[in-house]
Structure formats: structure tokens, C-alpha cells
Protein backbone atom coordinates (compact mmCIF):
# COMPACT_ATOMS: atom_id res chain seq x y z
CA UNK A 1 28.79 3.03 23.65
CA UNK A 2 25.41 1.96 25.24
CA UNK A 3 22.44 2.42 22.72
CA UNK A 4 19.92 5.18 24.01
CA UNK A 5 17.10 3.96 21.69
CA UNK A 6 14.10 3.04 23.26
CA UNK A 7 12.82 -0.84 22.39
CA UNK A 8 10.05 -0.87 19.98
CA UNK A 9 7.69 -4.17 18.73
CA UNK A 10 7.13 -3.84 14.77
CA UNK A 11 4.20 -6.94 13.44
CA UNK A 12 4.10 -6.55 9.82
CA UNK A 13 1.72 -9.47 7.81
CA UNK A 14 4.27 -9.56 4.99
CA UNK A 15 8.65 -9.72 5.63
CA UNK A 16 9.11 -6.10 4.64
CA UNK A 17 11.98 -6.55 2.64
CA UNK A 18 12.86 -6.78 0.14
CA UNK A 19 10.69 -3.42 -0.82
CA UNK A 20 9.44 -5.01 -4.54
CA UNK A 21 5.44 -4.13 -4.02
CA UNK A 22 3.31 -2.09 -2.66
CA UNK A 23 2.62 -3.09 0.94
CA UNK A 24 5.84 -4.05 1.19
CA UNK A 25 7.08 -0.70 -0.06
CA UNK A 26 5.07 1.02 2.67
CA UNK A 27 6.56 -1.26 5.44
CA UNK A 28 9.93 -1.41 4.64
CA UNK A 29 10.22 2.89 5.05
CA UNK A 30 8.31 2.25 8.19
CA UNK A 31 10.66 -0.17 9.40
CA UNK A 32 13.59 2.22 7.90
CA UNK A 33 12.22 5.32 9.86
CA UNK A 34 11.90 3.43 13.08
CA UNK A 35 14.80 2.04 13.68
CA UNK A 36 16.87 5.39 13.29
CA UNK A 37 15.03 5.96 16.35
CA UNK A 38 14.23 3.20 18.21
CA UNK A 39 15.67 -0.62 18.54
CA UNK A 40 13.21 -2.72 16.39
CA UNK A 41 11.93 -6.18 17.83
CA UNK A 42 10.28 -7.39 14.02
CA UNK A 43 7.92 -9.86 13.88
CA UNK A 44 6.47 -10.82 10.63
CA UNK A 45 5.58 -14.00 8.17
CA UNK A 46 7.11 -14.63 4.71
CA UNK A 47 4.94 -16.45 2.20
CA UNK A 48 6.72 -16.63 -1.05
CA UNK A 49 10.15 -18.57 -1.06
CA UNK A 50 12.11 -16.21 -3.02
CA UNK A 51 11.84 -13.76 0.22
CA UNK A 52 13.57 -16.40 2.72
CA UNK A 53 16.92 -15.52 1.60
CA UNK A 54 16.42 -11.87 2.13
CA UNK A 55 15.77 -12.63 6.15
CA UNK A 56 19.20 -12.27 7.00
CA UNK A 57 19.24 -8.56 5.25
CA UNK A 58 16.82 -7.31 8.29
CA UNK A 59 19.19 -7.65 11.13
CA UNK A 60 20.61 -4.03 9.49
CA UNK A 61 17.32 -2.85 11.13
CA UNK A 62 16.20 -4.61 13.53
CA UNK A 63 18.02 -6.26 17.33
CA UNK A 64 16.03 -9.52 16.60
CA UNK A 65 13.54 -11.04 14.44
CA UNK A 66 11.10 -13.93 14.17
CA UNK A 67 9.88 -14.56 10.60
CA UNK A 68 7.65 -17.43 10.07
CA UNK A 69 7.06 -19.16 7.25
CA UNK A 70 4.09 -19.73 5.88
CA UNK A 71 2.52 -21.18 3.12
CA UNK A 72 -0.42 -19.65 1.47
CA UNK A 73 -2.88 -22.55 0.51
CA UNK A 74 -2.74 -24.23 3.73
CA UNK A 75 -3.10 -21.04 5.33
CA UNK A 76 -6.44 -20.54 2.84
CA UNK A 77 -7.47 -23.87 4.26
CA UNK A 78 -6.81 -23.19 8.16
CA UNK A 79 -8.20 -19.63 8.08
CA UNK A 80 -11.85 -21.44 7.25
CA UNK A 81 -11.64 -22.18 10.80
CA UNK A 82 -13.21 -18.41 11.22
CA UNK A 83 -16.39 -19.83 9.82
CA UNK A 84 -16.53 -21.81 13.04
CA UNK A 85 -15.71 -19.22 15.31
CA UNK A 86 -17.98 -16.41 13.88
CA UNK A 87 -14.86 -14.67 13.41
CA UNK A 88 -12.95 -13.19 10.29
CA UNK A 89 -11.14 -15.86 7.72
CA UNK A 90 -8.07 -12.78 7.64
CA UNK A 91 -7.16 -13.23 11.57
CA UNK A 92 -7.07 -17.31 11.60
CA UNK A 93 -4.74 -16.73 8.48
CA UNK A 94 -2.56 -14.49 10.09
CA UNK A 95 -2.25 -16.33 13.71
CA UNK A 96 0.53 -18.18 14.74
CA UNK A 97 1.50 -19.73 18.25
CA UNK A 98 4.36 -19.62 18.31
CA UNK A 99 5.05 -15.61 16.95
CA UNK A 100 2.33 -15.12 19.91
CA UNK A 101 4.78 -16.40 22.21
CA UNK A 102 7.43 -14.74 20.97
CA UNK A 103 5.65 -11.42 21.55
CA UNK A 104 5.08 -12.09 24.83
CA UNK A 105 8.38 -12.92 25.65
CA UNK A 106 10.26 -10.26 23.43
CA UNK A 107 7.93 -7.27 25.41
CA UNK A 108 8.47 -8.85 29.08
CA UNK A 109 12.87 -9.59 28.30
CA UNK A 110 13.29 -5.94 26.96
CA UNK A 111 11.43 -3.94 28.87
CA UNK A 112 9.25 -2.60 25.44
CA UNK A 113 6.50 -0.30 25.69
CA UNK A 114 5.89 0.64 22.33
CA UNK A 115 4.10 -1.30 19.28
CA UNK A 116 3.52 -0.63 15.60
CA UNK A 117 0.93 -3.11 13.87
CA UNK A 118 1.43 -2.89 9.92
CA UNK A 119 -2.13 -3.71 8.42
CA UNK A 120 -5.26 -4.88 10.59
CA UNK A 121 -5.22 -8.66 11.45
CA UNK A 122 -1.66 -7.56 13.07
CA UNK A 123 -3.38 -5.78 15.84
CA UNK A 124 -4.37 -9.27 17.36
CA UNK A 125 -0.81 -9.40 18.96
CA UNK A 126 -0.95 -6.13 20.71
CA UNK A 127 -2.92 -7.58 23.94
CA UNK A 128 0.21 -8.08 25.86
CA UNK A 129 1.09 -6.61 29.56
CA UNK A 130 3.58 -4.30 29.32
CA UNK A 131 2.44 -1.94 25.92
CA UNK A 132 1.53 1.15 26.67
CA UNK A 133 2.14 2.91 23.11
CA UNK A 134 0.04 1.14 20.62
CA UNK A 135 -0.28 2.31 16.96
CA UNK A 136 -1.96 0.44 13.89
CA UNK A 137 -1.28 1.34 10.59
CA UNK A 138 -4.07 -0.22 9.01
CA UNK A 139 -3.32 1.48 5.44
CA UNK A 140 -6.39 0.85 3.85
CA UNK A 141 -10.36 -0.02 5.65
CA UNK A 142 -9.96 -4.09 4.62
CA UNK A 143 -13.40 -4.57 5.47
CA UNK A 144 -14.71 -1.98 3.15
CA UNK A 145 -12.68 -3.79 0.18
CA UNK A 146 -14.44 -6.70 1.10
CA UNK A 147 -17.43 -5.75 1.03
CA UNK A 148 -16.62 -4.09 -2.24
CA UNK A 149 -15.13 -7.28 -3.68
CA UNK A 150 -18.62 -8.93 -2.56
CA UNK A 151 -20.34 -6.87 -5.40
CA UNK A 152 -18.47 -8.24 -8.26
CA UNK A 153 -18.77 -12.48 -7.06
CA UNK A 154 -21.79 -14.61 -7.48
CA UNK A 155 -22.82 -16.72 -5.01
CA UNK A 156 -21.25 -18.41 -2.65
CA UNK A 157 -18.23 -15.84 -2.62
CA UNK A 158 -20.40 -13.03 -2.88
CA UNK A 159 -21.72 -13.85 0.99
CA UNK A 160 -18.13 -15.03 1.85
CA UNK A 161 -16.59 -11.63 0.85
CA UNK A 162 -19.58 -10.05 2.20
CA UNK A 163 -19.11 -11.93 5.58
CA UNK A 164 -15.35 -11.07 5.61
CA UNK A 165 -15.92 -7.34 5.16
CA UNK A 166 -19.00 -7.66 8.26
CA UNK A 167 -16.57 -9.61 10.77
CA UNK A 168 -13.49 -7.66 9.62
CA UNK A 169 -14.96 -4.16 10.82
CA UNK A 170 -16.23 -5.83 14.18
CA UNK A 171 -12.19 -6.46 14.56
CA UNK A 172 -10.99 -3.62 13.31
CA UNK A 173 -13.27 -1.65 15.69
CA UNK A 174 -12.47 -3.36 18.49
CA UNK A 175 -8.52 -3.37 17.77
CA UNK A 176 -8.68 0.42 17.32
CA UNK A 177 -10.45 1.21 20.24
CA UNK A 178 -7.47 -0.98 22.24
CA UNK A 179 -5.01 0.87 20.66
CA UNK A 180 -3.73 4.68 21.28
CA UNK A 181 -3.63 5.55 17.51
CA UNK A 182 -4.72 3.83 13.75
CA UNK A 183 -3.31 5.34 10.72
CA UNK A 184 -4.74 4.85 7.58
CA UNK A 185 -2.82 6.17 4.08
CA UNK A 186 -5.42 9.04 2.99
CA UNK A 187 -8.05 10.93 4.57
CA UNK A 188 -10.63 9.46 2.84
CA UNK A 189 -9.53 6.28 3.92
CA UNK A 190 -9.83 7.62 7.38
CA UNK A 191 -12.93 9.14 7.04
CA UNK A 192 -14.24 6.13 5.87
CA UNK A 193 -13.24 4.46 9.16
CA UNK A 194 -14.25 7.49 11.34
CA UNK A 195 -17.95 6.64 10.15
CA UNK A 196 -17.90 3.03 10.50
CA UNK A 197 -16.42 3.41 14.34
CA UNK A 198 -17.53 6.73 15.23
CA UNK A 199 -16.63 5.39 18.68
CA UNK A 200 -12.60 6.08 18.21
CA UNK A 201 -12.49 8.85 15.30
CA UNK A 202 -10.44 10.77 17.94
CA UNK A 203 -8.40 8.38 17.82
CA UNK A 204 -8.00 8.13 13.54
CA UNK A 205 -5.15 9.95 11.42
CA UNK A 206 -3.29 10.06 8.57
CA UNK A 207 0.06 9.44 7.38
CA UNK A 208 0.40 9.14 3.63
CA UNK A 209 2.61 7.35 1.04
CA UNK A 210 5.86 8.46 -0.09
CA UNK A 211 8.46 7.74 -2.91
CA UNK A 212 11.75 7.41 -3.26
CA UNK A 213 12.19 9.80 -5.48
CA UNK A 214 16.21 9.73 -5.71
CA UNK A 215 15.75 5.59 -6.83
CA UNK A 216 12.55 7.03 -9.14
CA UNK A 217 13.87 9.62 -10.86
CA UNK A 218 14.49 10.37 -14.76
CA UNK A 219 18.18 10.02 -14.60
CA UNK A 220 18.16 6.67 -13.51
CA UNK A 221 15.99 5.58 -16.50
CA UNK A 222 18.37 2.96 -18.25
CA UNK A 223 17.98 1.64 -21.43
CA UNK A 224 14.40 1.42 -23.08
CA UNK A 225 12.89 -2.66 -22.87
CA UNK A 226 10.50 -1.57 -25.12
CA UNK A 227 11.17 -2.59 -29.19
CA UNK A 228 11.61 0.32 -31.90
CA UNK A 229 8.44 2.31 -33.40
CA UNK A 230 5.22 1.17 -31.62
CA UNK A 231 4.17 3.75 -28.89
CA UNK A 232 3.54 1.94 -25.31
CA UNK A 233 0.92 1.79 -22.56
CA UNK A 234 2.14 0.90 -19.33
CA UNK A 235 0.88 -0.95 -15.91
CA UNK A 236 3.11 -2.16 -13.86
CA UNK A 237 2.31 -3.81 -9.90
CA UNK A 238 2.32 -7.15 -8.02
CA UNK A 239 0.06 -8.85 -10.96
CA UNK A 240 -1.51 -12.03 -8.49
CA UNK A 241 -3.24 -8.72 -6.59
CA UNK A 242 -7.11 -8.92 -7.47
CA UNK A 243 -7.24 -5.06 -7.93
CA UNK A 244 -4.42 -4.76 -10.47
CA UNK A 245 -5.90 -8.25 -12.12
CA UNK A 246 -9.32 -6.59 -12.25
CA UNK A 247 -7.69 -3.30 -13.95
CA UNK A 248 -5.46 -5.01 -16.83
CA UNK A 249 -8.32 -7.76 -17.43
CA UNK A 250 -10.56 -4.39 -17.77
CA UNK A 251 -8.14 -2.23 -20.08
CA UNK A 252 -6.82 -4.22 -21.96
CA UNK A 253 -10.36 -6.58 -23.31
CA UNK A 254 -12.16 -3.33 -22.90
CA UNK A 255 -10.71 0.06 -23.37
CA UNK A 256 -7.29 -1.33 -25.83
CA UNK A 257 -9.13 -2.30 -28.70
CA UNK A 258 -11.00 1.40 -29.22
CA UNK A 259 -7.51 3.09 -28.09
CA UNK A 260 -5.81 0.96 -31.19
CA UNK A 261 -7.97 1.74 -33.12
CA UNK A 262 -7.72 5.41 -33.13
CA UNK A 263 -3.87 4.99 -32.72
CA UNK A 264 -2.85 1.84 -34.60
CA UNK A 265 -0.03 0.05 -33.27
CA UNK A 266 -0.30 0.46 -29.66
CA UNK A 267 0.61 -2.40 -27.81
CA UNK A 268 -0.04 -2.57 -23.44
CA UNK A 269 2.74 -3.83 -21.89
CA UNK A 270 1.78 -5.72 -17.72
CA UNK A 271 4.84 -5.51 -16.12
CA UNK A 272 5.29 -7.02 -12.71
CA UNK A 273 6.10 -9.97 -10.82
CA UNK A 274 3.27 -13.05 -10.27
CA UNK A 275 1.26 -12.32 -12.95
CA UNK A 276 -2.43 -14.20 -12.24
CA UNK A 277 -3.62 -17.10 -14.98
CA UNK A 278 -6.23 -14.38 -16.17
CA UNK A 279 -3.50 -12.00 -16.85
CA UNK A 280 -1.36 -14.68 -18.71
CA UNK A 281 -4.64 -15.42 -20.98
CA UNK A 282 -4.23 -11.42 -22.29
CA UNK A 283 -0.54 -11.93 -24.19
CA UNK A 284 -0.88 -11.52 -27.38
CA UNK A 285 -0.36 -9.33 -30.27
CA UNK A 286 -1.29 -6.47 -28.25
CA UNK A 287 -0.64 -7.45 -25.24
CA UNK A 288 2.97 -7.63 -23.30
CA UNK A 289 2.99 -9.65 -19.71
CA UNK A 290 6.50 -9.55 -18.39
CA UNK A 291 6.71 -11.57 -14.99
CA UNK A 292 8.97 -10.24 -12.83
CA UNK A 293 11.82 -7.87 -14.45
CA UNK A 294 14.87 -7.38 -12.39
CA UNK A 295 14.73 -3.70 -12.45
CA UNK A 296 11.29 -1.63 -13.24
CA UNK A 297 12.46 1.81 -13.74
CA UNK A 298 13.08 1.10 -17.25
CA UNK A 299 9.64 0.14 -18.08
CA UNK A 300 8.25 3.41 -16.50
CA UNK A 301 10.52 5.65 -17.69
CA UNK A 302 10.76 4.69 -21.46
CA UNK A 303 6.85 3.95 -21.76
CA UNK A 304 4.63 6.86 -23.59
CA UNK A 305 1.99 6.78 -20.97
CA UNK A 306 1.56 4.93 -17.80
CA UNK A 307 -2.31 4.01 -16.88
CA UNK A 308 -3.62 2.73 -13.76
CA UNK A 309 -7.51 1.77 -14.74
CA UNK A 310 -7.83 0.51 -11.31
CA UNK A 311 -11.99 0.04 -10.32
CA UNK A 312 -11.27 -1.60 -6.99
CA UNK A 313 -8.48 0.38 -5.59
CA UNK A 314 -8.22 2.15 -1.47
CA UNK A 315 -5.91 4.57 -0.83
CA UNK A 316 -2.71 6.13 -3.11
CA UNK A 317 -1.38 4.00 -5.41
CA UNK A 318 2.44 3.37 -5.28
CA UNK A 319 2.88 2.53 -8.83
CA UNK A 320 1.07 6.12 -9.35
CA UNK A 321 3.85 7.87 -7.94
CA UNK A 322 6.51 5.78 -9.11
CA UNK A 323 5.94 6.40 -12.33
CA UNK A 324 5.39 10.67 -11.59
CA UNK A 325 8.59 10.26 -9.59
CA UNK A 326 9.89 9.32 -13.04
CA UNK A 327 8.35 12.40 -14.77
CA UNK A 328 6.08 10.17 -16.74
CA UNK A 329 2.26 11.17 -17.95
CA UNK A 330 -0.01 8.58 -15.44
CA UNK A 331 -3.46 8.33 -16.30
CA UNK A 332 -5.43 6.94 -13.80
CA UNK A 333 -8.86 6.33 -13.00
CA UNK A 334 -10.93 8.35 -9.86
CA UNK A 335 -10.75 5.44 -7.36
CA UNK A 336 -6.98 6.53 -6.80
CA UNK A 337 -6.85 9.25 -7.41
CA UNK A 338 -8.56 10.06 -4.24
CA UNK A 339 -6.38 11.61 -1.94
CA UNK A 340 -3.80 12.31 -4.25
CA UNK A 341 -1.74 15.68 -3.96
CA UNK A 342 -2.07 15.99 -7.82
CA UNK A 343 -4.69 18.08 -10.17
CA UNK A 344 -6.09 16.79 -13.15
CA UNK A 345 -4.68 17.79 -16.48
CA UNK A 346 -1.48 19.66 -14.95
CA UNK A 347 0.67 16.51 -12.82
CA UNK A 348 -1.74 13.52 -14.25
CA UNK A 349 -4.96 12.81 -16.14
CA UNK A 350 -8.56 11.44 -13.71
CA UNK A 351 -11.10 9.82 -16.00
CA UNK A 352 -14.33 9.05 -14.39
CA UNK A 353 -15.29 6.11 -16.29
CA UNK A 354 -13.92 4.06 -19.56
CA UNK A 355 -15.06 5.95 -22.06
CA UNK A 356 -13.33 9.11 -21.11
CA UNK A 357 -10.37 7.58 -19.95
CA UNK A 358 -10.00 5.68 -23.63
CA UNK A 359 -10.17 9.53 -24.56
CA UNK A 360 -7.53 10.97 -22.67
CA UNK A 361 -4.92 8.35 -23.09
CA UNK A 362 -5.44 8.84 -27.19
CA UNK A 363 -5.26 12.51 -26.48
CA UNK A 364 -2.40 12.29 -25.18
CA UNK A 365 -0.40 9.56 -27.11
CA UNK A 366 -1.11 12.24 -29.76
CA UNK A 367 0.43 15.03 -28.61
CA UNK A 368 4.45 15.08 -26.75
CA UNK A 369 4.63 18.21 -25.75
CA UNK A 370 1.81 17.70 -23.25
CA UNK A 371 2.76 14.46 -22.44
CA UNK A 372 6.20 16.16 -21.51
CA UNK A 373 4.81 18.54 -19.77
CA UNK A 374 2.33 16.40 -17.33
CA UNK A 375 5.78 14.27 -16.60
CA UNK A 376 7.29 16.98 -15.45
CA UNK A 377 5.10 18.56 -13.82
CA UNK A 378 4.60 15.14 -12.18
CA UNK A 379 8.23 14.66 -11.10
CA UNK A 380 7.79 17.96 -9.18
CA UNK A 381 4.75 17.36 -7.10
CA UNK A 382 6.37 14.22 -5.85
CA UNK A 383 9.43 16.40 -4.96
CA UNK A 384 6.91 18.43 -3.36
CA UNK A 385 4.12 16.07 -1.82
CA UNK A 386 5.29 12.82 -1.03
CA UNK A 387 8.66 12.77 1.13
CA UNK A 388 8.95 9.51 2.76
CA UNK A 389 10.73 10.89 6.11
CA UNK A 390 8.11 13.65 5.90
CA UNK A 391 5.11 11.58 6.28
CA UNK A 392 6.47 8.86 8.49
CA UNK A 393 7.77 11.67 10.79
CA UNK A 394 3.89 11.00 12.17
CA UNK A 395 5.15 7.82 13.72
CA UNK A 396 7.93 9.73 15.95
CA UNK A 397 5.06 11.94 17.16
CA UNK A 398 3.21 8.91 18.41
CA UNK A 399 5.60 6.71 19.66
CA UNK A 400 7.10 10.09 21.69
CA UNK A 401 5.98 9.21 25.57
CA UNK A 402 6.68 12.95 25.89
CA UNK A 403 4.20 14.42 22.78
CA UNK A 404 1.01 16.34 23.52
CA UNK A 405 -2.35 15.23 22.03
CA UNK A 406 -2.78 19.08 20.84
CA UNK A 407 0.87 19.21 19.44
CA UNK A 408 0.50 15.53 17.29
CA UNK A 409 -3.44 16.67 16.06
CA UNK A 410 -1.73 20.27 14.96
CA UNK A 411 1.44 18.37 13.57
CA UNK A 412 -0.12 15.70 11.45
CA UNK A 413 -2.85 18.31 10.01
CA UNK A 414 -0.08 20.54 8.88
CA UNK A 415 1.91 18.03 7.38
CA UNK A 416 -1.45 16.90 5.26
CA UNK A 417 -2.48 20.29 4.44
CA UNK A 418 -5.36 20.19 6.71
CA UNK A 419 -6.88 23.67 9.09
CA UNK A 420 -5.44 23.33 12.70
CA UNK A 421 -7.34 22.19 15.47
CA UNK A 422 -8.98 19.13 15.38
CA UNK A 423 -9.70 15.96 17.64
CA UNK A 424 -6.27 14.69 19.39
CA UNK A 425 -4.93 11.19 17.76
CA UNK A 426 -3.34 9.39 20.66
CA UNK A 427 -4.82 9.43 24.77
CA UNK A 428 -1.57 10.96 26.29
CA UNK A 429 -0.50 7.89 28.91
């Protein structure tokens, strides 16, 4: 039987599979959702050589593929060529010849006419004849975490991050107004964006993270890592990623020792894959950093409390809802907690700054009941809230030839709990 799916062109940065961090998590239910309605074209690169062998795995989702590999310092090394062209270090990084070409060809063979860019620097592929259905999911505003990494560097890297976040808005602005849609993964991430390029905020939506919640769930807890008597404090996330580096360096030399010393015994266990030399330097007495685990459910579920301290942190947090999938007590600081379908003190615990979030977590490593009752109370707003196939349903609306500006505005804003009527997302072709 011929296949009725309509050709579709997915560019991802990153191989999306397999699904082990958090852009990749993201990518991977995109690439899941679209091709149980479309037939996927990927293109993508894969930078870490433990991912190779998994590029056979895609062609369960996708007609063909070209994965490139690349190698992360020289790509450092080429992307300088930016300074040269007055352009952003991010798009030289991500360019390749010969993926261009593959686009090109790919779109004119198969007749495509529909695109999805995962993350910005992506978008520079979408200029092709042909495309008439454009949508970038841009996840996060990169150039504002530039920027924001800027104010924590000395000089030089405090002017390169600062020139990165400067040339990566000129790009982004430009790539969304060539595009019929950008998504970003909360509203104030979009909102963000809507005031930086006022010029497309018609243009600007939604669609928010999800969870697997049958993998991430209670009963599939397995046995507990974590040795006999000592309550634990949990982190777990891709650990060579500056904000999760920033956040253990920051909880565990600044807010552990106070938290041990009003419970004794405590000990903070960093579990995740890559972990940076500046994590390594915290093991210790205190201090647990794993490395990659083969399975991180375990760690979750059997820790007392789960804390993401994270100071330079866009949009919801996967790790946050992993561990609420699992019905665990997350304490988290505000920076994600914005956006997030959860209130403070009933499905999680916000702290505004160190000293109160050193208070909460001993608050509630002191008392189980509450601790139990946050978990669950967690489990059931991710139920609730964050439905993969509910939020990516945002993607059929804009890749439908057929779907109304006023019918995708209404749709999205009742799917993120927002009043009806509001600016249409994608100019109907």
C-alpha cells in the first residue's frame, strides 16, 4: 500500500536519539510525533562517538537520513571564522556543505514542502526553493543566554559571549521573520523573543515540554543506588552543560555545607553523564559524581529530595519533571520554575535565592509526610500538565496546509491555558 504521508525536512543540531538529555529529549518526541504523520527526511550532526552506533536506530522514523559527524574542538576552532564575517560563532559551527547540499537535493527529489528546524542556527538551511511550511523550534532565546553568560566571564569572554548573544538575535530575527512559525518551550521564553523582534510576534508561540510519564513513573523505580542510612540530595542532567555545572559548583561549595550542618550526614549525589573537570573537583566526602549510569530512574526515585539550584537556566527543565513524573519532592530555584504548570509548596518547592532555598530543602528532609505528599502531588500534575502528544499536537496544526490562522492561535492558547483570541502564529500560504 502506497504511503499517504506528506514528505517533511526535520534539521536537528544534535542526532536525536538516543533520548539521554535534555535537548535531545525534546527532539527525539518531535521526531516521534512527526513521523506518525508525515515521512521524515532527518538531517542532523552527531558529536560524541558513543551516538554513531545509534544512527542506524533512526531509519524506524525517518525515509532517509544524513548525519554528519562532527567533532567538537575543531568545530570550536572553525566557528572563529564568525569573527571574520561579523557573524555569530554558533552558525559557522553548525554549517556544513555538504548537509547543505543534501537539503537541496532531498526538497527538489521528493517533492517536500514542509520544514521543522530544531534550535536556531538550524534555520540557516531553510532558504531552499520549494518550502513553503517553515517552522523553528528555537526552544529557548540563545542569544539572551549569551548575553546572560557574558555577566558571569571576565574579559575577553565577557565581550565574546556578549558578541554572540548581539549577532545571535540579528539571526534569529531574521530566520524568524523567513519562516511561517518559531516555537519556543514557555511563554516567557516567547515573550522574551516577542520584545526583542517585535517585528514577527505574530508569528511567536508556544509548545511546551512533556514527559514520559509511563518510563518516569514510581513503579518503575528499581532498586535504590544509594548506600544505607544517610538521607540524599539529588541533581541529575548532562553534567559538561555550563548551566547544570554552574548549579552543582553553586550548591554544593555554597548551600551543602549550611544544609549538613543542620542535618548531619547528608551527602549530594551529581548524577549524569560527562561530568565537567569542575564538577569532578567536588567528590568527596559529601559529594557523589556518578558519570553516566545506565539507567537514571533509580537515582530519582530512591533520593529524599531532588534540587535543581539552577541560576542560568531558560525555559522548563526536563530533569524537573522527570523527577515529579517520579512522585519525588523537586526543589528548584525561580529561574525554572518559570513557566512551570506547578505551585509552590503543593507539587514542588521555588526558593528565590540561596538562603531560602538552604531552608526549604532542610525543611523538608525533616519532615516525610510532606515530602510524600509534594511527590505525589507532583506525579499528578505531570499526569495532568505535561503530555508529550498533547503539546507537540501544535506541530500538526502548523505543518496542516489546510489549518486556519484563527483555528491554530485559538488551539495552541487552549492547550497552554491561555484566553482565546490572540495574534495568528503561521501566514496561511
Amino acid at each position: 500500500m502506497q504511503d499517504s504521508r506528506p514528505p517533511l525536512l526535520y534539521l536537528t543540531h544534535r542526532i536525536p536519539y538516543p533520548p539521554n538529555k535534555g535537548d535531545k529529549l525534546r527532539s527525539f518526541n518531535i521526531l516521534r510525533q512527526l513521523a506518525r504523520t508525515h515521512r521524515v527526511w532527518l538531517g542532523s550532526f552527531v558529536d560524541h562517538a558513543d551516538d554513531r552506533r545509534h544512527i542506524p536506530a533512526l531509519r524506524q522514523w525517518c525515509e532517509q537520513t544524513c548525519v554528519i559527524p562532527i567533532e567538537p574542538g575543531i568545530r570550536r576552532f572553525a566557528s572563529l571564522r564568525g569573527l571574520l564575517r561579523g557573524e555569530a560563532l554558533s552558525l559557522p559551527y553548525y554549517r556544513s556543505p555538504r548537509l547543505a547540499r543534501w537539503v537541496d537535493q532531498v526538497v527538489a527529489e521528493n517533492g517536500i514542502r514542509s520544514a521543522v528546524a530544531f534550535s536556531g542556527p538550524m534555520a540557516q538551511y531553510l532558504d531552499v526553493p520549494g518550502l513553503s511550511r517553515r517552522v523553528v523550534d528555537f526552544c529557548d532565546v540563545d542569544s539572551a543566554k549569551w548575553t546572560q553568560y557574558a555577566a558571569d566571564r571576565r574579559w575577553p569572554m565577557s565581550w565574546l559571549y556578549r558578541r554572540e548573544g548581539e549577532r545571535l538575535l540579528d539571526f534569529e530575527r531574521r530566520a524568524a521573520a523567513g519562516v511561517e512559525a518559531s516555537l519556543f518551550v514557555t511563554e516567557a521564553e516567547a515573550e522574551v523573543f516577542r520584545r526583542a523582534a517585535p517585528e514577527v510576534g505574530d508569528r511567536v508561540g508556544v509548545m511546551q515540554n512533556g514527559v514520559d510519564a509511563e518510563y518516569f513513573a514510581p513503579a518503575n523505580a528499581g532498586a535504590s543506588p544509594y548506600p544505607a542510612g544517610a538521607p540524599v540530595i539529588a541533581f541529575s542532567g548532562a553534567m559538561d552543560y555550563w548551566p547544570n555545572v554552574d548549579a552543582v559548583c553553586w550548591f554544593a561549595t555554597e548551600l551543602l555545607p549550611a544544609i549538613r550542618r543542620a542535618m548531619p550526614g547528608v551527602r549530594f549525589w551529581i548524577v549524569g553523564m560527562n561530568p565537567a573537570p569542575a564538577v569532578q573537583a567536588l567528590a568527596g566526602e559529601d559529594v557523589v559524581v556518578t558519570g553516566t549510569v545506565p539507567d537514571v530512574r533509580p537515582y530519582i526515585a530512591h533520593a529524599d529530595l531532588v534540587v535543581a539550584p539552577l541560576r542560568i537556566a531558560r525555559g522548563i527543565q526536563n530533569k524537573v519533571l522527570e523527577a515529579m513524573a517520579m512522585a519525588r519532592p523537586v526543589v528548584l530555584s525561580a529561574a525554572p520554575a518559570v513557566g512551570l504548570a506547578a505551585r509552590d509548596g503543593v507539587e514542588c518547592s521555588i526558593a528565590d535565592d540561596g538562603d531560602e532555598l538552604c531552608r526549604r530543602v532542610v525543611e523538608l528532609l525533616g519532615d516525610p509526610s510532606r515530602r510524600a505528599a509534594i511527590g505525589a502531588a507532583a506525579r499528578d500534575c505531570v499526569l495532568r500538565a505535561y503530555s508529550w502528544s498533547a503539546h507537540l499536537r501544535t506541530l500538526d496544526w502548523l505543518l496542516d496546509a489546510q489549518g486556519t490562522d484563527a483555528g491554530l492561535a485559538q488551539a495552541v492558547q487552549a492547550r497552554e491555558g491561555a484566553a482565546p483570541a490572540a495574534p495568528a502564529l503561521v501566514r496561511t500560504p
